[in-house]
C-alpha atoms as a PDB file:
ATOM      1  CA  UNK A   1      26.842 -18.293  -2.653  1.00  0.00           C
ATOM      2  CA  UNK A   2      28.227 -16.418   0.063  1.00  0.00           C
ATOM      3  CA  UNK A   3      27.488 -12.564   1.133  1.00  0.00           C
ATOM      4  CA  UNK A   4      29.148  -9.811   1.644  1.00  0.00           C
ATOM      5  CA  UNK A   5      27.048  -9.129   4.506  1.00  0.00           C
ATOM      6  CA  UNK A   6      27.623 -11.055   8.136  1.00  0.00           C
ATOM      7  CA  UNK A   7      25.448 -13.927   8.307  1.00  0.00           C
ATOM      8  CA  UNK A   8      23.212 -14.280  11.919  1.00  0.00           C
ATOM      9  CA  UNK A   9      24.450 -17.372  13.353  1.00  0.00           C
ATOM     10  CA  UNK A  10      21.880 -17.533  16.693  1.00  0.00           C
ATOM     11  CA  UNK A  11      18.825 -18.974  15.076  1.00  0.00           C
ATOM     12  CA  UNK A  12      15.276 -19.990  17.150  1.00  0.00           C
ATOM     13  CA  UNK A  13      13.569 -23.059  16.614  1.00  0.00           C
ATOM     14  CA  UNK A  14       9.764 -21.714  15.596  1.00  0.00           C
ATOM     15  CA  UNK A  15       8.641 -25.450  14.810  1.00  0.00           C
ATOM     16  CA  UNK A  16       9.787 -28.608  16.708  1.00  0.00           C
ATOM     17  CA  UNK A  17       9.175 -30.868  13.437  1.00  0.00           C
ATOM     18  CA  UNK A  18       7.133 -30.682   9.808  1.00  0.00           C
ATOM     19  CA  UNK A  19       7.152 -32.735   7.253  1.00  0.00           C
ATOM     20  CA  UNK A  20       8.008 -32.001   3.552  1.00  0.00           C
ATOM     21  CA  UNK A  21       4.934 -33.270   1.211  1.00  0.00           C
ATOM     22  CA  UNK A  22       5.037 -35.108  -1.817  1.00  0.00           C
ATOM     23  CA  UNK A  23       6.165 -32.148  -3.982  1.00  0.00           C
ATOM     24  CA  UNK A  24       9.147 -31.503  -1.250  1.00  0.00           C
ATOM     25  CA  UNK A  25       7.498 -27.892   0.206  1.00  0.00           C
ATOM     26  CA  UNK A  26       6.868 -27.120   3.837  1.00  0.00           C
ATOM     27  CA  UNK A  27       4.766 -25.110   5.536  1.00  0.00           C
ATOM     28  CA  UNK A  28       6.381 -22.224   7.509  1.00  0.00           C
ATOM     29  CA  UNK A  29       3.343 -20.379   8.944  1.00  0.00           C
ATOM     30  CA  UNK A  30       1.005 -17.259   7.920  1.00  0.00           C
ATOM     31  CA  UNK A  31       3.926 -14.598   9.363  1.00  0.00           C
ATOM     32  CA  UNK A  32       5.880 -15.950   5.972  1.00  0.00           C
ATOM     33  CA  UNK A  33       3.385 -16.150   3.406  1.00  0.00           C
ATOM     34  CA  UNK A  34       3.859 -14.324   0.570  1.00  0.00           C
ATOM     35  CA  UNK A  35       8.005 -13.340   1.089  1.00  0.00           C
ATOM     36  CA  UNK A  36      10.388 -14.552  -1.138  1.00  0.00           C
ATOM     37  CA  UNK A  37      13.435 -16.360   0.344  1.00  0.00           C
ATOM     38  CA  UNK A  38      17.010 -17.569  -1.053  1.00  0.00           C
ATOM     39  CA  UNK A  39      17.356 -20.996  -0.051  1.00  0.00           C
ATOM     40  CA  UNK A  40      20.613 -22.207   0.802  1.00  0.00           C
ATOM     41  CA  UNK A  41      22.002 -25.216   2.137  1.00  0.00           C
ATOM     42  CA  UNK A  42      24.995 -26.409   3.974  1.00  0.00           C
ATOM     43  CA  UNK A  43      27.530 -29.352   3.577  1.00  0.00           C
ATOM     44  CA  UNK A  44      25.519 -30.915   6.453  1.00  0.00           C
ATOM     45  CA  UNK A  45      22.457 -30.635   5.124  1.00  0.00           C
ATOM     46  CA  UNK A  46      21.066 -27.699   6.986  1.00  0.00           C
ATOM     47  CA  UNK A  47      18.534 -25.382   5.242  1.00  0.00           C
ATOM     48  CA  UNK A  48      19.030 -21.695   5.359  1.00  0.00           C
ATOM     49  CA  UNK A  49      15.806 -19.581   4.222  1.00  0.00           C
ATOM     50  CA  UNK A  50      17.336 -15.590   3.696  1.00  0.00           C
ATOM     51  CA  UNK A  51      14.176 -13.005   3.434  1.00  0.00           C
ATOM     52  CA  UNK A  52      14.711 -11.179   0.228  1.00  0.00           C
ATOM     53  CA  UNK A  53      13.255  -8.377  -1.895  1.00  0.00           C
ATOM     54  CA  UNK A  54      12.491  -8.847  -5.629  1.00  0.00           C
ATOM     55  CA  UNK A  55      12.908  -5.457  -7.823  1.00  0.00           C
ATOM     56  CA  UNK A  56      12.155  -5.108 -11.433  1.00  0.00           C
ATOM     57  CA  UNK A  57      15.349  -5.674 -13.833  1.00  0.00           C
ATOM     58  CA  UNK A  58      14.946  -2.350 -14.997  1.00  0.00           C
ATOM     59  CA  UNK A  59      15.405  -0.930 -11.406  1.00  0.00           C
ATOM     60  CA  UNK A  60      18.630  -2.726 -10.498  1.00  0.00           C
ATOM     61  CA  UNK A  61      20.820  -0.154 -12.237  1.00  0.00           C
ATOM     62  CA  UNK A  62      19.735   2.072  -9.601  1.00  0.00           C
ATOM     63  CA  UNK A  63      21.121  -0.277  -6.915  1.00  0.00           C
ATOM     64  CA  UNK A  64      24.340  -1.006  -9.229  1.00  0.00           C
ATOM     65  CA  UNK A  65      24.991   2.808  -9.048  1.00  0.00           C
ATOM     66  CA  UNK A  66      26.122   4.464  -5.740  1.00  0.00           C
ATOM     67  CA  UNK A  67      25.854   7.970  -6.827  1.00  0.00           C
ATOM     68  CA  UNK A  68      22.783   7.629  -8.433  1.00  0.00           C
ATOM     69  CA  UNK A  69      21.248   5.780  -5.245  1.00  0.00           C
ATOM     70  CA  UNK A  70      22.588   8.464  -2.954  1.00  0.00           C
ATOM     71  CA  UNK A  71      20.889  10.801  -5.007  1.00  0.00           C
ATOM     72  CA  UNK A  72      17.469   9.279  -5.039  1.00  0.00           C
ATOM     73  CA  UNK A  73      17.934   9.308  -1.451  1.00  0.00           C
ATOM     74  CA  UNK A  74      18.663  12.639  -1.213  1.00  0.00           C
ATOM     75  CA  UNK A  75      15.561  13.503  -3.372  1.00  0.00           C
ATOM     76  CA  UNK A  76      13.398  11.496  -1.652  1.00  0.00           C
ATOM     77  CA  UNK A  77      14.563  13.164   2.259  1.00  0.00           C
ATOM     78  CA  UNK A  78      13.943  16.560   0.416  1.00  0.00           C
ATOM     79  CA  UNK A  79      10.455  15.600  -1.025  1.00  0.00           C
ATOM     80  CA  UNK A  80       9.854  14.204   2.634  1.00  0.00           C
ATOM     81  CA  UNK A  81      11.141  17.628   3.791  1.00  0.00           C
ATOM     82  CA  UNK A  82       8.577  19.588   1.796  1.00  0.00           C
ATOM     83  CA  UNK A  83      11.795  21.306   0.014  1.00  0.00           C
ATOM     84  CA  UNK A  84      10.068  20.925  -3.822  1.00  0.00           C
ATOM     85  CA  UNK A  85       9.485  23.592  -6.117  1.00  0.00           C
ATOM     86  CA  UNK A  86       6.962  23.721  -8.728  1.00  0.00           C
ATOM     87  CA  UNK A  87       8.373  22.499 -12.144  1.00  0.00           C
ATOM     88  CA  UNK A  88       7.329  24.840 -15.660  1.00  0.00           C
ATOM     89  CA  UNK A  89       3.793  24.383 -17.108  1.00  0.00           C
ATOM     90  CA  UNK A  90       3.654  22.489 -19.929  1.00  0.00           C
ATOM     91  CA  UNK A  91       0.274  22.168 -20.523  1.00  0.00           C
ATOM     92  CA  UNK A  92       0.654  25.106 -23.584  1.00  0.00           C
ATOM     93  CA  UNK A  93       2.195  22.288 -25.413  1.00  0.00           C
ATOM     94  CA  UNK A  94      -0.574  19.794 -24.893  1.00  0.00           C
ATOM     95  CA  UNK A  95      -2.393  19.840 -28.315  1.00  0.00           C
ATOM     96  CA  UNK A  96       0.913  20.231 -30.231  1.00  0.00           C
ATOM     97  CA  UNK A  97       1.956  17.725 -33.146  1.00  0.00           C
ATOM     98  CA  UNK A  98       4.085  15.354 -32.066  1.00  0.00           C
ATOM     99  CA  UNK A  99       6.699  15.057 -35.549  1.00  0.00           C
ATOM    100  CA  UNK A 100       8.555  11.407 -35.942  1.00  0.00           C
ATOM    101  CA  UNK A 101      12.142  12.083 -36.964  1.00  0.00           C
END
């Protein structure tokens, strides 16, 4: 599946040779343990690992939304910024009956 983004096409050699085991993983080293990758692979057979993030399904509409993202950002720089006002009290209504409908 290709991306949108530019792939990096200068690459490092970090191990001269391993060995898959029986079960077909490899070990990459303590720097990578615990990051999730996207594994891809070429015609040729080459083996591209991609670091990736995993969010919660009920987060990605945030990241499917532009505006909304921009505004999370925005909140976020202003928090950072100290600009935050105190929101209303609501602890009057704490011991209020809560009617289904």
């Amino acid at each position: 599946m290709p991306s949108v983004l530019e792939w990096d096409t200068v690459f490092e050699d970090i191990k001269d040779s391993i060995k898959a085991d029986e079960k077909g993983r490899v070990i990459l080293g303590r720097e990578f343990s615990g990051k999730h990758f996207r594994v891809s692979v070429s015609p040729n057979g080459q083996i591209l690992l991609t670091p990736v993030v995993i969010i919660p399904e009920r987060d990605l509409w945030l990241y499917k939304n532009p505006q909304a993202l921009a505004r999370f950002h925005q909140g976020m720089a202003e928090a950072a910024a100290g600009k935050v006002t105190a929101g209303e009290d609501f602890s009057k209504y704490a011991d209020d009956d809560i009617k289904d409908e």
